[in-house]
C-alpha atoms as a PDB file:
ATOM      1  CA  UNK A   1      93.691-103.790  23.477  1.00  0.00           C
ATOM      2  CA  UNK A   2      94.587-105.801  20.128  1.00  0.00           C
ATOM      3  CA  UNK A   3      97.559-108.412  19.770  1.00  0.00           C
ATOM      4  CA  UNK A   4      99.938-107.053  16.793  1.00  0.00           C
ATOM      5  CA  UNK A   5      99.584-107.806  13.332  1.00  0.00           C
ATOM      6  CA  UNK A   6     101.704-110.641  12.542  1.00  0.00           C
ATOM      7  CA  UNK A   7     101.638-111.911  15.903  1.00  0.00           C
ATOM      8  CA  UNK A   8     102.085-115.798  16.250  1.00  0.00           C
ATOM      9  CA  UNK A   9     101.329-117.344  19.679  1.00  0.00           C
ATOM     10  CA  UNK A  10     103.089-121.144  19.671  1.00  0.00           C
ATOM     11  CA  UNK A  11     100.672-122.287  22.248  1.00  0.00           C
ATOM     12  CA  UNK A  12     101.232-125.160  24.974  1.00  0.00           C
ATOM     13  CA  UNK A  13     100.930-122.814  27.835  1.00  0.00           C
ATOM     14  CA  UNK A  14      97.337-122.983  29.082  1.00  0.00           C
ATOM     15  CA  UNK A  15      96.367-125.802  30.031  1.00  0.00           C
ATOM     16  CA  UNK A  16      92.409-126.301  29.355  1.00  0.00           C
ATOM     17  CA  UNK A  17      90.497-129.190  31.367  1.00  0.00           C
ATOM     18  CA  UNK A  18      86.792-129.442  30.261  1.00  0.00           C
ATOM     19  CA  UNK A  19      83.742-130.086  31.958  1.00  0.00           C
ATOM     20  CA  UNK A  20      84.059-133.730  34.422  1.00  0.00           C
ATOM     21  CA  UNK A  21      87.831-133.270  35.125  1.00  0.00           C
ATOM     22  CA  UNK A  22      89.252-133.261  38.648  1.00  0.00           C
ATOM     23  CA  UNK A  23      86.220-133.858  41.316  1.00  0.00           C
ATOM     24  CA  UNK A  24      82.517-133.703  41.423  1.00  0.00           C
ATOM     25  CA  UNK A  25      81.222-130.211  42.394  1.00  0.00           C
ATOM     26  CA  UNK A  26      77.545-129.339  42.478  1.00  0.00           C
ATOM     27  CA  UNK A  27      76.496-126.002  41.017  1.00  0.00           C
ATOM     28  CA  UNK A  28      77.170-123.248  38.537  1.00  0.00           C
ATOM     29  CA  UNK A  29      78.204-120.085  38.158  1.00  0.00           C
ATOM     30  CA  UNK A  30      75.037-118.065  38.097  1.00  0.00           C
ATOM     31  CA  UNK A  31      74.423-116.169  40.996  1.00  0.00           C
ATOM     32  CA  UNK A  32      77.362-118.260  42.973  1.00  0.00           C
ATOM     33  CA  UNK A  33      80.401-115.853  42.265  1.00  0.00           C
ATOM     34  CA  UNK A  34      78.717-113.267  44.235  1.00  0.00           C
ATOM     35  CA  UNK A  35      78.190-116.103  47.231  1.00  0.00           C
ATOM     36  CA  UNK A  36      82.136-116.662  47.248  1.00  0.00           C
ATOM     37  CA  UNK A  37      83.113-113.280  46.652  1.00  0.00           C
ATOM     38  CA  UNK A  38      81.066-112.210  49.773  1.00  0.00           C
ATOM     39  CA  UNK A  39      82.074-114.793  51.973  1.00  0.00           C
ATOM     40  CA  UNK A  40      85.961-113.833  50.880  1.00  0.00           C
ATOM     41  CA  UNK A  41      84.722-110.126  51.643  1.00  0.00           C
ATOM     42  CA  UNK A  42      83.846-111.170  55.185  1.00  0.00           C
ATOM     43  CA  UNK A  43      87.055-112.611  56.339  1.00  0.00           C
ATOM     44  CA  UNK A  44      86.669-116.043  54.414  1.00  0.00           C
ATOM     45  CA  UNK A  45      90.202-118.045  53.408  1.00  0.00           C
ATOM     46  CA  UNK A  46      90.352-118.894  49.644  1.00  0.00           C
ATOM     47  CA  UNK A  47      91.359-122.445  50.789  1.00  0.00           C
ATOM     48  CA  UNK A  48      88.403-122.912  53.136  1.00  0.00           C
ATOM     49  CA  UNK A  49      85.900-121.429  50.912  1.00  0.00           C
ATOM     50  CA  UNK A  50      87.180-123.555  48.078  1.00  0.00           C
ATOM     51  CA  UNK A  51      87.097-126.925  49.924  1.00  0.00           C
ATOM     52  CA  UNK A  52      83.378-125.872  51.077  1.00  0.00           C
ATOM     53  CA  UNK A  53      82.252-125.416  47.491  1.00  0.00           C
ATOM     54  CA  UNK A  54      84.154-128.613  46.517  1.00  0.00           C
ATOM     55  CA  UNK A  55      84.224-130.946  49.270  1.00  0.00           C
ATOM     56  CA  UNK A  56      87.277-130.488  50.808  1.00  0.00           C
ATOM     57  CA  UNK A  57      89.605-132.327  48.249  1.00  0.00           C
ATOM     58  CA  UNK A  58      93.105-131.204  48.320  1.00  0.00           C
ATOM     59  CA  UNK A  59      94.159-133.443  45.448  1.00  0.00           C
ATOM     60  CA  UNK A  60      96.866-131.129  44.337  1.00  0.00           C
ATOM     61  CA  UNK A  61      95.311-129.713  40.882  1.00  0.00           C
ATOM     62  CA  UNK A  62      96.416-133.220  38.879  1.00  0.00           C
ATOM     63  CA  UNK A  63      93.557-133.376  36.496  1.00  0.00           C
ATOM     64  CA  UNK A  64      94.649-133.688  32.911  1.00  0.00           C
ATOM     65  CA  UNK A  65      93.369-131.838  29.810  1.00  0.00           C
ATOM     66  CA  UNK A  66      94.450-130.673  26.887  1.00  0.00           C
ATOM     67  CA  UNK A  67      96.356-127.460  26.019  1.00  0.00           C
ATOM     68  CA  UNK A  68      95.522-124.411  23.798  1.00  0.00           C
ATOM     69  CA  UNK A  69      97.449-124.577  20.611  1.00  0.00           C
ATOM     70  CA  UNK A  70      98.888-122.193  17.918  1.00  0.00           C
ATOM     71  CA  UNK A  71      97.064-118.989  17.648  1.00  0.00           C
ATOM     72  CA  UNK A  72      97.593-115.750  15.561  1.00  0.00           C
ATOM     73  CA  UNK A  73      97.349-112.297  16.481  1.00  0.00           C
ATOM     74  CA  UNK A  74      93.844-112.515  14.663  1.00  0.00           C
ATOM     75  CA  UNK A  75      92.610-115.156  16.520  1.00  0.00           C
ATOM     76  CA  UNK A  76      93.838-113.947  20.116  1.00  0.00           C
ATOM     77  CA  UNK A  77      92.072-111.044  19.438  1.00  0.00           C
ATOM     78  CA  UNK A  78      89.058-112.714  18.421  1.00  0.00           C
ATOM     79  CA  UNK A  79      88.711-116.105  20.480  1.00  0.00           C
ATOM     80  CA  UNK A  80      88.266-116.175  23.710  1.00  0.00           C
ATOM     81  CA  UNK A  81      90.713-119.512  24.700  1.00  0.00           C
ATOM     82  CA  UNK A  82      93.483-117.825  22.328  1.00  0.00           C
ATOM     83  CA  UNK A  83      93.927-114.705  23.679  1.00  0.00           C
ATOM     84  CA  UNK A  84      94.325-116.338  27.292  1.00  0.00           C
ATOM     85  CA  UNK A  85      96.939-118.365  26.063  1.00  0.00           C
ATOM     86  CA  UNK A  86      98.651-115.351  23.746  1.00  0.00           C
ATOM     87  CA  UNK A  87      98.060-113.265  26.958  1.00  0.00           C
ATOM     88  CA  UNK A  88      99.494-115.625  29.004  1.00  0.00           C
ATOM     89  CA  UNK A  89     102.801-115.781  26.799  1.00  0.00           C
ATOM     90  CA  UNK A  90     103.243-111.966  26.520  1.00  0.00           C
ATOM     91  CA  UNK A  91     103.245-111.721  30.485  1.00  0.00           C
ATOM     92  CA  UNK A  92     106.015-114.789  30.553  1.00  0.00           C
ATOM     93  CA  UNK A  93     107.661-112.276  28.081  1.00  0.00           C
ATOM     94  CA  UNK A  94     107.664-109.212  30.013  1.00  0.00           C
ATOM     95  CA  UNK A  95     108.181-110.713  33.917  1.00  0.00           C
ATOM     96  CA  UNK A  96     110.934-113.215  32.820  1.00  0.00           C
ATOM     97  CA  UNK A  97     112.870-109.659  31.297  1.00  0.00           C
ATOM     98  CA  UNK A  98     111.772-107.509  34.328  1.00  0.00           C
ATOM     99  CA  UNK A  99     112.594-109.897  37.258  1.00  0.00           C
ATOM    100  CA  UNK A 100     116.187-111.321  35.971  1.00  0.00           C
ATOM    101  CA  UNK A 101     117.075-107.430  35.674  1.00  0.00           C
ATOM    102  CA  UNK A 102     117.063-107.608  39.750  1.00  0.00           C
ATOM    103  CA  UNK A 103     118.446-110.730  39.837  1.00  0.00           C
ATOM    104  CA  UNK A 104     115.226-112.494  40.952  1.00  0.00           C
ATOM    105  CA  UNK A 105     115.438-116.217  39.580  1.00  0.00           C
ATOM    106  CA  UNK A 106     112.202-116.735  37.229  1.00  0.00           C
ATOM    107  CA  UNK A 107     109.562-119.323  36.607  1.00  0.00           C
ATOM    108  CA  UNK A 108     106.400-119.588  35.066  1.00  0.00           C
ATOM    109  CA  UNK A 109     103.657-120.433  36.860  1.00  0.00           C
ATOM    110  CA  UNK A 110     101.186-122.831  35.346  1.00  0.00           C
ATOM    111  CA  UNK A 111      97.757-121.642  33.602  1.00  0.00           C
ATOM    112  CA  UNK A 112      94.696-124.013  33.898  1.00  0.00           C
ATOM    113  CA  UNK A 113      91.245-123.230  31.875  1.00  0.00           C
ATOM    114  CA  UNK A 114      88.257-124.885  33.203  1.00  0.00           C
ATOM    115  CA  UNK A 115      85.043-124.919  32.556  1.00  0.00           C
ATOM    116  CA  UNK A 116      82.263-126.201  35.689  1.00  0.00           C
ATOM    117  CA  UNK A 117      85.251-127.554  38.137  1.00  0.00           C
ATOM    118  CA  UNK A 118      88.297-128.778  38.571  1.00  0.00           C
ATOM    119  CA  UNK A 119      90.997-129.597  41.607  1.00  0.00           C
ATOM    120  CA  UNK A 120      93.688-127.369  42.313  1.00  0.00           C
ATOM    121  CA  UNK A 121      96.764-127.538  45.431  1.00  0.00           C
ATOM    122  CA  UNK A 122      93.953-125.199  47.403  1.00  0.00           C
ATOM    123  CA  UNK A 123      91.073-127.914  47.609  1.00  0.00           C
ATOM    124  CA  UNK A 124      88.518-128.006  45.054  1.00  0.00           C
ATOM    125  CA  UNK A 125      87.359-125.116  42.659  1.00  0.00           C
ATOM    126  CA  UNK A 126      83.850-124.921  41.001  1.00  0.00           C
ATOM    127  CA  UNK A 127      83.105-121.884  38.137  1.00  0.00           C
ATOM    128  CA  UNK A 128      81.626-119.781  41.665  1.00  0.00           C
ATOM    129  CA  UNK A 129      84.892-119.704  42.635  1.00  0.00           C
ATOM    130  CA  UNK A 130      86.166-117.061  40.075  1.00  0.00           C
ATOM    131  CA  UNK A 131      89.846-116.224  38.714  1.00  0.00           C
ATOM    132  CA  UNK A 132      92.362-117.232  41.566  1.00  0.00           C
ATOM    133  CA  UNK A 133      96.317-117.553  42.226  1.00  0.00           C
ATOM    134  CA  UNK A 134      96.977-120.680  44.268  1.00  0.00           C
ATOM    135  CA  UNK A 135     100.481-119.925  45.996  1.00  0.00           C
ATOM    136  CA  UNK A 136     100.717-124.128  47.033  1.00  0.00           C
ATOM    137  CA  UNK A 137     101.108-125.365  43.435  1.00  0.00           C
ATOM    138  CA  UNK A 138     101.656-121.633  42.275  1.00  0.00           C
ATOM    139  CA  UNK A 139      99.150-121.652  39.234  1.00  0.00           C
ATOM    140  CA  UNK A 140      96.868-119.395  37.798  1.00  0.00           C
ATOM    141  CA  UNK A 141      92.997-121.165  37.961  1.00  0.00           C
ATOM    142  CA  UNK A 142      90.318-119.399  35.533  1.00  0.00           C
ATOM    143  CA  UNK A 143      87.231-120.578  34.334  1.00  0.00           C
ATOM    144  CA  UNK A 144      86.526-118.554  31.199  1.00  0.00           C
ATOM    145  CA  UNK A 145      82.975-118.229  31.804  1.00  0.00           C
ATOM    146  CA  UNK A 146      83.723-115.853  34.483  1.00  0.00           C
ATOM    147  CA  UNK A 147      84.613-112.836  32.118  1.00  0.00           C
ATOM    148  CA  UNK A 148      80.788-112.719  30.874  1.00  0.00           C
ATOM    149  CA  UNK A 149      79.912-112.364  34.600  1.00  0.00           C
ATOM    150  CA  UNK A 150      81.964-109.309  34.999  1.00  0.00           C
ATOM    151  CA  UNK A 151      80.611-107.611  31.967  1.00  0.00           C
ATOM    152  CA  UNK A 152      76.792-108.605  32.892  1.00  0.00           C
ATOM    153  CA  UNK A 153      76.891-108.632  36.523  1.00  0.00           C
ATOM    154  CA  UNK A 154      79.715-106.343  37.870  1.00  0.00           C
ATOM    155  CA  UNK A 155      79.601-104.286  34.800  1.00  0.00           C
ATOM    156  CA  UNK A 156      82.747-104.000  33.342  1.00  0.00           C
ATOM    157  CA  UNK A 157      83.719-102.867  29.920  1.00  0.00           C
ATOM    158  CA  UNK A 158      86.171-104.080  26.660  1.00  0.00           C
ATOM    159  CA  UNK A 159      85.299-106.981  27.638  1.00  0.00           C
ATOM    160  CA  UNK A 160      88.948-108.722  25.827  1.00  0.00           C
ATOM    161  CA  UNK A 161      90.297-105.710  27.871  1.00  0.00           C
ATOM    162  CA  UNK A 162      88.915-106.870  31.458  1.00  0.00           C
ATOM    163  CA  UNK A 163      89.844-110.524  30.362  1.00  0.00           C
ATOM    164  CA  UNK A 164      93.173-109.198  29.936  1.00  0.00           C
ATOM    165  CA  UNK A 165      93.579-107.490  33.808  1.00  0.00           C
ATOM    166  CA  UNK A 166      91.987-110.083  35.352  1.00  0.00           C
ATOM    167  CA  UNK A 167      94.799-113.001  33.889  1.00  0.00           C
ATOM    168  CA  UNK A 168      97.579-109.981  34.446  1.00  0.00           C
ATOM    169  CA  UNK A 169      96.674-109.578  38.306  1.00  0.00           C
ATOM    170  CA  UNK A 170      96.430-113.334  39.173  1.00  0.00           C
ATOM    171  CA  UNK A 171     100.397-112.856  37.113  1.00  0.00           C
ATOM    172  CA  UNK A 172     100.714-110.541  39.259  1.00  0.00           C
ATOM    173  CA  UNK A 173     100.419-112.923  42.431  1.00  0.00           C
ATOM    174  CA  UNK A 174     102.887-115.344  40.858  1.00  0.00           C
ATOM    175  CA  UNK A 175     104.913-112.697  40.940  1.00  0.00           C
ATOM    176  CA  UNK A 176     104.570-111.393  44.211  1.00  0.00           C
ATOM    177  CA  UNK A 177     105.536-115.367  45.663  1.00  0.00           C
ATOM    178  CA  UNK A 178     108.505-115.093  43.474  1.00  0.00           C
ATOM    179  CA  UNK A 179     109.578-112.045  44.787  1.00  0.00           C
ATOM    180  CA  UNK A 180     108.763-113.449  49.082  1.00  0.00           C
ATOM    181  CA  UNK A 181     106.412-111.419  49.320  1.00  0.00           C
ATOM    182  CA  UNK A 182     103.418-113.539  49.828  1.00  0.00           C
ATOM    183  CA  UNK A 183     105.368-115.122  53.026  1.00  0.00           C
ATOM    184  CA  UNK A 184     105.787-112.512  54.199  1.00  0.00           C
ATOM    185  CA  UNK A 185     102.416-110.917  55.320  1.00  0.00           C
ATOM    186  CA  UNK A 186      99.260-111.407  57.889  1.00  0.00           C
ATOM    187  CA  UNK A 187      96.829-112.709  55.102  1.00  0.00           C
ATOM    188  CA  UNK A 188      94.322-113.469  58.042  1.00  0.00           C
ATOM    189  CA  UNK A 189      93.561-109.613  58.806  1.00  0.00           C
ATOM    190  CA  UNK A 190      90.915-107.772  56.116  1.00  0.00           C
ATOM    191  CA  UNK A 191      89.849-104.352  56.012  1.00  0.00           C
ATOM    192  CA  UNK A 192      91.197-101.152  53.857  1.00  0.00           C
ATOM    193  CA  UNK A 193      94.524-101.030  54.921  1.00  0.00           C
ATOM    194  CA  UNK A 194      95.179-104.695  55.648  1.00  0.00           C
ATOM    195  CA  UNK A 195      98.042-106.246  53.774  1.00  0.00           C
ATOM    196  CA  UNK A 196      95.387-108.036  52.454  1.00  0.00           C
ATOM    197  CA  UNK A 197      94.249-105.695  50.369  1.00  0.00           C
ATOM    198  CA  UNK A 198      97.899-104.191  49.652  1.00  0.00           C
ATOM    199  CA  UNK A 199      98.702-107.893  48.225  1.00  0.00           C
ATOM    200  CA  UNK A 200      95.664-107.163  46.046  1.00  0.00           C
ATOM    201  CA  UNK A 201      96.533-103.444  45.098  1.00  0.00           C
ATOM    202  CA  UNK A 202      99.754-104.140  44.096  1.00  0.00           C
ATOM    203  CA  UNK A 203      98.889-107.344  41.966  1.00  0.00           C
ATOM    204  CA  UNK A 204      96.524-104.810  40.372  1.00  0.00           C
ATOM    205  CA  UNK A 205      99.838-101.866  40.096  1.00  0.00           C
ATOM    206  CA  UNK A 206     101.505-104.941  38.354  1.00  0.00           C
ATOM    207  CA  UNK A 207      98.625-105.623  36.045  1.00  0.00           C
ATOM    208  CA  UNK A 208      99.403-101.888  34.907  1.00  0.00           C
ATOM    209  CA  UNK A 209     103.171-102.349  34.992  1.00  0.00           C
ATOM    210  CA  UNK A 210     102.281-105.285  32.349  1.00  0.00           C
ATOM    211  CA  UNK A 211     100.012-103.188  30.273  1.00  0.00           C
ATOM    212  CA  UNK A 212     101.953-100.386  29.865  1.00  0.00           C
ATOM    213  CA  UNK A 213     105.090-102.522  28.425  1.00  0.00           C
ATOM    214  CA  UNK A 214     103.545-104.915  26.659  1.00  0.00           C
ATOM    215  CA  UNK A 215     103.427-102.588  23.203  1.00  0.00           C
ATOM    216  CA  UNK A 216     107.236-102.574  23.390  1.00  0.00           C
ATOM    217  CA  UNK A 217     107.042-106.059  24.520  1.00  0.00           C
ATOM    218  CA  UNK A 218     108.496-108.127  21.762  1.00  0.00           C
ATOM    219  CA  UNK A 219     107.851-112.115  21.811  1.00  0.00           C
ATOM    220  CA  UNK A 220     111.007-114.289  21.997  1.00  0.00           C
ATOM    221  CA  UNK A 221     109.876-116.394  19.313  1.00  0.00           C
ATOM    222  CA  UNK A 222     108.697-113.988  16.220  1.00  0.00           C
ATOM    223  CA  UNK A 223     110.752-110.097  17.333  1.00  0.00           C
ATOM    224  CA  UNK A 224     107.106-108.835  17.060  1.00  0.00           C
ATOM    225  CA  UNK A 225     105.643-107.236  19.942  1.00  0.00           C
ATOM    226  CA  UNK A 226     102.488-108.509  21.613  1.00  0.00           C
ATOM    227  CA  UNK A 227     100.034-105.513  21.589  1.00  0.00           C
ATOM    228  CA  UNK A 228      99.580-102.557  19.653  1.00  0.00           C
ATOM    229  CA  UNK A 229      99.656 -99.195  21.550  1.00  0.00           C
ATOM    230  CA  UNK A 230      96.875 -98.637  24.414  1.00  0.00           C
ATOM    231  CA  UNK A 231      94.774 -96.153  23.092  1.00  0.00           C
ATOM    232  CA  UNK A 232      92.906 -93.401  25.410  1.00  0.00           C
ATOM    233  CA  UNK A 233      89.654 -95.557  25.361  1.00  0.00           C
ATOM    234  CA  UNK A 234      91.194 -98.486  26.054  1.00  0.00           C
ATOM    235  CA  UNK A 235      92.595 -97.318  29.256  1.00  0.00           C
ATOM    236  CA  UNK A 236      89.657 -95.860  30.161  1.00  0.00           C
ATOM    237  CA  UNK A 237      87.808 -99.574  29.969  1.00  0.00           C
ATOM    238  CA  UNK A 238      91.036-100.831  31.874  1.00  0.00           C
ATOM    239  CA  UNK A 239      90.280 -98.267  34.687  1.00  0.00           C
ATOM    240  CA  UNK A 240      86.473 -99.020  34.504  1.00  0.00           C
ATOM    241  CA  UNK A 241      87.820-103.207  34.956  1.00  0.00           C
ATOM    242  CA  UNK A 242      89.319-102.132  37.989  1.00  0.00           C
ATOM    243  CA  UNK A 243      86.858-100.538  39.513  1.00  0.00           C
ATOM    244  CA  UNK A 244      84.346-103.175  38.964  1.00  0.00           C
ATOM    245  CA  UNK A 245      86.089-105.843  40.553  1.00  0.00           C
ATOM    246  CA  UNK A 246      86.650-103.449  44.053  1.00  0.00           C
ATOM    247  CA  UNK A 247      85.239-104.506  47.256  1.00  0.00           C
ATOM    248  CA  UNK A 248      83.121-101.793  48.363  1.00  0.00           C
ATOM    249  CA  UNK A 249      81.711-101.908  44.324  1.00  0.00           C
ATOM    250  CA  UNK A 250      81.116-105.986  45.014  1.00  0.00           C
ATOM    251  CA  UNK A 251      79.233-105.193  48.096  1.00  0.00           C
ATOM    252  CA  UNK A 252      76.969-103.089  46.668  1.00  0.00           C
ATOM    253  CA  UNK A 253      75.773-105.526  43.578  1.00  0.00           C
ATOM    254  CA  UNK A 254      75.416-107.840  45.896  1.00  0.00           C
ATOM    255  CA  UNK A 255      72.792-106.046  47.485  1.00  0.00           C
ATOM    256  CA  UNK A 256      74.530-105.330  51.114  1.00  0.00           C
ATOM    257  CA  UNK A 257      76.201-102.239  52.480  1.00  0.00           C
ATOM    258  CA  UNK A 258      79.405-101.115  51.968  1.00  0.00           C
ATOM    259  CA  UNK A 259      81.757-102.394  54.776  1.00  0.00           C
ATOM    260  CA  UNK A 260      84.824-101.405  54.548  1.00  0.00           C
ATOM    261  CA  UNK A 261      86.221-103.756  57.889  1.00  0.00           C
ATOM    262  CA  UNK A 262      85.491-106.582  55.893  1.00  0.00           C
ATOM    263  CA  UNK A 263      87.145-105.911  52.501  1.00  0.00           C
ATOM    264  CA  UNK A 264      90.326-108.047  51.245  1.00  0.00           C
ATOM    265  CA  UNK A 265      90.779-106.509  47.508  1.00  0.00           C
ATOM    266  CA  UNK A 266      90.453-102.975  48.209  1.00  0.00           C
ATOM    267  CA  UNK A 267      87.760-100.566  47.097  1.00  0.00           C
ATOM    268  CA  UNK A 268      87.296 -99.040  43.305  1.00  0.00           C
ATOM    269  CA  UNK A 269      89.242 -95.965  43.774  1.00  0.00           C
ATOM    270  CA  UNK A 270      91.761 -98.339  45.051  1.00  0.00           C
ATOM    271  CA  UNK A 271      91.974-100.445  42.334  1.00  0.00           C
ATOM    272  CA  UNK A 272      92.076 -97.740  39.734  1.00  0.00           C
ATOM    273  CA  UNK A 273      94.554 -95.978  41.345  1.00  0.00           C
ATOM    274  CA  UNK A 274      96.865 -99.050  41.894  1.00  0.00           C
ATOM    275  CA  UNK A 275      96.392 -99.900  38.399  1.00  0.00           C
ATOM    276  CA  UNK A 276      97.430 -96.397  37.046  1.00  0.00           C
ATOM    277  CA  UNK A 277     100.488 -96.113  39.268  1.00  0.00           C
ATOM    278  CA  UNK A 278     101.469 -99.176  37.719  1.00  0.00           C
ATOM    279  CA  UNK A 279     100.615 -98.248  34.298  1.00  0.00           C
ATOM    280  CA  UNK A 280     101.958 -95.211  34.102  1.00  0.00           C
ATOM    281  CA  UNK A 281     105.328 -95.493  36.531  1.00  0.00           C
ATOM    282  CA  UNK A 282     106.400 -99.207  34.953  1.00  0.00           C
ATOM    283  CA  UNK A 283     108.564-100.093  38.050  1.00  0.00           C
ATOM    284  CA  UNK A 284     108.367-102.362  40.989  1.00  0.00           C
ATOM    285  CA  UNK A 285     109.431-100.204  43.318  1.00  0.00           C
ATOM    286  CA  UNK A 286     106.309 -97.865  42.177  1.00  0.00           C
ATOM    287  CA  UNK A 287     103.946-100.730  42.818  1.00  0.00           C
ATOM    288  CA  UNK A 288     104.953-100.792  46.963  1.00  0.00           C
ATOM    289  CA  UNK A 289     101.724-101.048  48.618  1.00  0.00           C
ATOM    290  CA  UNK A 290     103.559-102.126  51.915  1.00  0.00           C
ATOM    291  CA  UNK A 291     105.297 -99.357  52.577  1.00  0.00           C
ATOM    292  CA  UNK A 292     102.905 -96.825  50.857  1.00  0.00           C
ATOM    293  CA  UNK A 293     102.067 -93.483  53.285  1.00  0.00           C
ATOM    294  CA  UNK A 294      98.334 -93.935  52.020  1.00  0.00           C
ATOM    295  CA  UNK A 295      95.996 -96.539  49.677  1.00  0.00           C
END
């Protein structure tokens, strides 16, 4: 997908904390998402696996860093940091708009960039940790590195597409705690029809619900919209993102069978068809995973 010419991102959104900030976590990223992901597979809670990674320090994500500045269209399509933050900004767009036409009071939820580690409301977070959502200080945790791992490890394509989905599903969460629904489910159960996994699929439907707007999107600031049309290909790599990142896909790279009691994202076929319903039906109500008759 490619920002719109003339595009002009103001920045101050994302904010970006660099390697040393918040606590001390041994490791890196190589070979260590898979660890995580696995253990989060197999019943694992984000909070516990993130305080065993880090320590256990719950110091409430209050590291300081800097934050991504001014970008054009051209660089967000480009650099890496900028289109997170121009990303970032055209979701704000779209979800502020979509959630005050139901009368659902709006807030943006914070974006932090790290690179090695960091602290977070959850406990501590280290680069294995991957893209999350933490619902205690509701913000959005990704360490950029991440995205080359799911081109050269799970395989997905476009790869400024897949960076895209990823930072439009962990949205999504924000949006689903805006909305109640995070309090509202057993997030201890896992398996393929657990609301696990329908918190998941319909973070993914509103990744689509984003994408498919976000070419008639226009920013608050400039009147121009954020991206330029979705082309066939490109929603083919969008599709091929989602099924990447599913469970019974994860389990397989990381060289184990495919168990489908122990999944908490839902499988490929899941993903991709979340992300389509979204996509191509643009509503809430479309994205109901809870009530669903099948995943």
């Amino acid at each position: 997908m490619t920002f719109h010419e003339g595009g002009d991102f103001e920045g101050g959104r994302v904010q970006s904390r660099g390697p040393g900030r918040g606590i001390a976590i041994g490791g890196g990223v190589t070979g260590l998402v898979v660890v995580v992901l696995v253990t989060l597979l197999n019943g694992g809670n984000l909070g516990d696996v993130l305080n065993a990674v880090g320590g256990g320090s719950q110091s409430g994500g209050t590291s300081q860093g800097t934050t991504i500045q001014r970008c054009s269209a051209e660089q967000a399509n480009t650099q890496r940091d900028c289109r997170l933050s121009a990303t970032v900004q055209g979701l704000d767009a779209y979800w502020q708009e979509a959630l005050a036409a139901q009368g659902t009071p709006f807030s943006q939820p914070p974006v932090v960039s790290f690179t090695s580690q960091t602290s977070t409301g959850c406990g501590a977070a280290s680069s294995s940790t991957g893209p999350f959502y933490c619902p205690t200080d509701r913000t959005v945790y990704l360490d950029l590195g991440f995205y080359d791992q799911l081109q050269s490890q799970f395989g997905a394509q476009d790869g400024p597409l897949a960076e895209m989905y990823v930072t439009a599903h962990e949205y999504g969460h924000h949006v689903q705690n805006l909305l109640g629904t995070m309090s509202k489910i057993d997030h201890q159960g896992t398996g393929a029809t657990s609301d696990s996994v329908k918190l998941e699929l319909q973070a993914d439907c509103y990744a689509g619900i984003w994408i498919g707007h976000a070419a008639t999107t226009k920013d608050p600031q400039t009147g121009v919209v954020f991206l330029d049309p979705v082309t066939p290909q490109q929603l083919s790599n969008a599709l091929a993102a989602a099924q990447a990142v599913g469970d019974d896909h994860i389990q397989q790279q990381s060289g184990g069978g495919v168990n489908p009691d122990t999944w908490t994202h839902g499988s490929s076929a899941q993903r991709e068809k979340w992300f389509t319903t979204g996509y191509q039906k643009g509503t809430l109500a479309a994205c109901d995973t809870f009530s669903a008759p099948s995943l």
